[in-house]
Structure formats: C-alpha cells, structure tokens
Protein backbone atom coordinates (compact mmCIF):
# COMPACT_ATOMS: atom_id res chain seq x y z
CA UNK A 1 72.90 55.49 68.45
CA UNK A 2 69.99 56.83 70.49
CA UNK A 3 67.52 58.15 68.34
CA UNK A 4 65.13 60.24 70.89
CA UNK A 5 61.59 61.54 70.42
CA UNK A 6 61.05 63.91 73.34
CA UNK A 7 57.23 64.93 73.81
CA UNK A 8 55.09 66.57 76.99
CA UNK A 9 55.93 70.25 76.48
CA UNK A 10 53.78 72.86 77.13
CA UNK A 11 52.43 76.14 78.16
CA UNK A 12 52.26 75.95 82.37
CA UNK A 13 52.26 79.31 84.86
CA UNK A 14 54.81 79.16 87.74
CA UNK A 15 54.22 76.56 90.14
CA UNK A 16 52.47 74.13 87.96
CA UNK A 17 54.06 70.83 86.74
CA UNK A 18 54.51 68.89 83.57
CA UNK A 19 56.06 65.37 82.77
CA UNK A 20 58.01 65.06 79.23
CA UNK A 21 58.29 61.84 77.70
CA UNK A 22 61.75 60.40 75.87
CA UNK A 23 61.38 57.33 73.62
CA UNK A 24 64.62 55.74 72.76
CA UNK A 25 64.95 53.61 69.81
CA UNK A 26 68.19 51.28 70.02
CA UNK A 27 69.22 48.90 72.17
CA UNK A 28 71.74 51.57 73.35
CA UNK A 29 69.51 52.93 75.58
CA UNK A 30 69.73 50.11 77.86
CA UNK A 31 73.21 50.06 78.82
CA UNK A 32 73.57 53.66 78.35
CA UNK A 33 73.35 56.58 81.46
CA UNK A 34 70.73 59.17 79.86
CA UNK A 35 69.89 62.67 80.79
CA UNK A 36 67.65 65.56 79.84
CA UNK A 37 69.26 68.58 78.67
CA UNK A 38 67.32 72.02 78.10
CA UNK A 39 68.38 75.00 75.95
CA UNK A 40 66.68 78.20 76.87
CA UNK A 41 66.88 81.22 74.35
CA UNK A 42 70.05 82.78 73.89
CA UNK A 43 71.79 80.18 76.57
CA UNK A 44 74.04 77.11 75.68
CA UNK A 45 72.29 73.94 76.69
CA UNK A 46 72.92 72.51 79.75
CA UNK A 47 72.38 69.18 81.08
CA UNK A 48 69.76 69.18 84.19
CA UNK A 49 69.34 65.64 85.31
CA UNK A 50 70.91 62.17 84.46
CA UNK A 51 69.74 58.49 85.33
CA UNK A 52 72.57 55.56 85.33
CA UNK A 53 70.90 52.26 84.07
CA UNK A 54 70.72 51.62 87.42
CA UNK A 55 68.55 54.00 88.51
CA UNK A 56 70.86 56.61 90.21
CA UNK A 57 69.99 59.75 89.67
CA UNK A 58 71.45 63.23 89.41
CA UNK A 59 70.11 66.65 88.86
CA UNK A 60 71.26 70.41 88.57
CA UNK A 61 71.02 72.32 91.71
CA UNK A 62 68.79 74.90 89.93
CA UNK A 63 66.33 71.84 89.22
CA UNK A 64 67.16 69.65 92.54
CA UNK A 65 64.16 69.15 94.47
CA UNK A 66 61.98 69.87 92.03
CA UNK A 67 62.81 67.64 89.13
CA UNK A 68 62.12 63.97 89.38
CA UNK A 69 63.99 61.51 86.61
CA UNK A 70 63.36 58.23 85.81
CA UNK A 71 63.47 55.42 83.13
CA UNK A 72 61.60 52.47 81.61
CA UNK A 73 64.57 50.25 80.21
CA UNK A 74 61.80 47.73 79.31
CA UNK A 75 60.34 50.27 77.14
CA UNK A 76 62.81 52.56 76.19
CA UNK A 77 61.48 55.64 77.71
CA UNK A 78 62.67 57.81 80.29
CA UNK A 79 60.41 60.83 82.17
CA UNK A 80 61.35 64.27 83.48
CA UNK A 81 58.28 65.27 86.25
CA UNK A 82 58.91 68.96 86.29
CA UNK A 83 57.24 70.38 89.59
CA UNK A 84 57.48 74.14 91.08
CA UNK A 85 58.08 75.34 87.44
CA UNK A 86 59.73 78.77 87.12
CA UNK A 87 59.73 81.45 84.37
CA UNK A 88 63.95 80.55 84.52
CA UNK A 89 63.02 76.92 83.09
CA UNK A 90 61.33 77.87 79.87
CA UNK A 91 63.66 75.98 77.41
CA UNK A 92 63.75 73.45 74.64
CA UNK A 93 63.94 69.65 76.62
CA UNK A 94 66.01 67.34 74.77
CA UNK A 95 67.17 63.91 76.00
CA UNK A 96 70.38 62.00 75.56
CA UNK A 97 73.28 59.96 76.28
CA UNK A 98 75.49 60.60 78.87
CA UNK A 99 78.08 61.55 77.80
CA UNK A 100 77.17 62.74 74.49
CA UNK A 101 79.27 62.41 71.86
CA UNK A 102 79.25 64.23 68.35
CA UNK A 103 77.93 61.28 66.70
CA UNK A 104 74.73 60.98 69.24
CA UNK A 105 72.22 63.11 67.19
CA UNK A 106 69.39 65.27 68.75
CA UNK A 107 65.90 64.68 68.81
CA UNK A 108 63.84 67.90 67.65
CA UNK A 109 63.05 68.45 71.47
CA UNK A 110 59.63 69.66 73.48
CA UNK A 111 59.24 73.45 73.94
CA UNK A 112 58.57 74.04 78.33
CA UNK A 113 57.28 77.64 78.62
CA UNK A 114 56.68 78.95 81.84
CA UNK A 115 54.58 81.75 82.52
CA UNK A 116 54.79 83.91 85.44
C-alpha cells in the first residue's frame, strides 16, 4: 500500500497558484501510476490529474492547462502546481494510486480554498 501525506493547501484568491506536496511511503509508489484526486463540498471526488511512472501525464479538462503534475520516484513524492486557481477548485486534494482499489487507504488530504 501507498500510505500518502498530502500537504501545501491553502487560502489563495482566483488567479493565484499553489503547489501541494504527496509523500509516498512504500516501495509501491515506484511502479505504481499516481494521481491527485479532489473532493469539493457536497461533490463525489474526482480524479484531476495522473502521472504513469514514466512520466506521462494526464489531467481533467476542467484543470488542463492549468495544472502541472509531476513525481520524484527517487523520493517518493509527487507535486500538483495549481496555477489560474478558480473559486470551482476549492476542494480537499488527496493523492493516490491509479487505479485505486478499496484496500489503498486515504491520506487525511490538504484543504485548497479559493477565494474570488
């Protein structure tokens, strides 16, 4: 298992930036895709960007262009830069394993709030 400790939320108005933080414990994480998920209130959580262990990347439309994803398999981190922030991406970030499966526990997540 992945056992994530997501960090670098904040308070930010619209149009400012922030860059969370995911450190992975396991060796999983190395031969695993990953991804950052978000849950914002009252919505199901959604995945908004993955990274292969190669270093393709993927993201949402609602995020594309504005998003940036990338890893450290040396160190077991991954990033999320967040540019261009909107009011529509205050949510709870949580990162993961691509595909998750019921045994692949969540971290407690960083809180994004957005401020218009």
């Amino acid at each position: 298992q992945v056992q994530p400790v997501e960090s670098g939320g904040g308070l930010v108005q619209a149009g400012g930036s922030l860059r969370l933080s995911c450190a992975a414990s396991g060796s999983i994480f190395r031969i695993r895709t990953m991804g950052w998920y978000r849950q914002a209130p009252g919505r199901q959580r959604e995945l908004v960007a993955t990274i292969s262990t190669g270093g393709t990347t993927n993201c949402a439309d609602s995020v594309k262009g504005r998003f940036t994803i990338s890893r450290d398999n040396a160190k077991n981190t991954m990033f999320l830069q967040m540019t261009s922030l909107k009011p529509e991406d205050t949510a709870v970030y949580y990162c993961n394993v691509v595909p998750r499966g019921p045994w692949d526990a969540w971290g407690q997540g960083t809180l994004v709030t957005v401020s218009s």
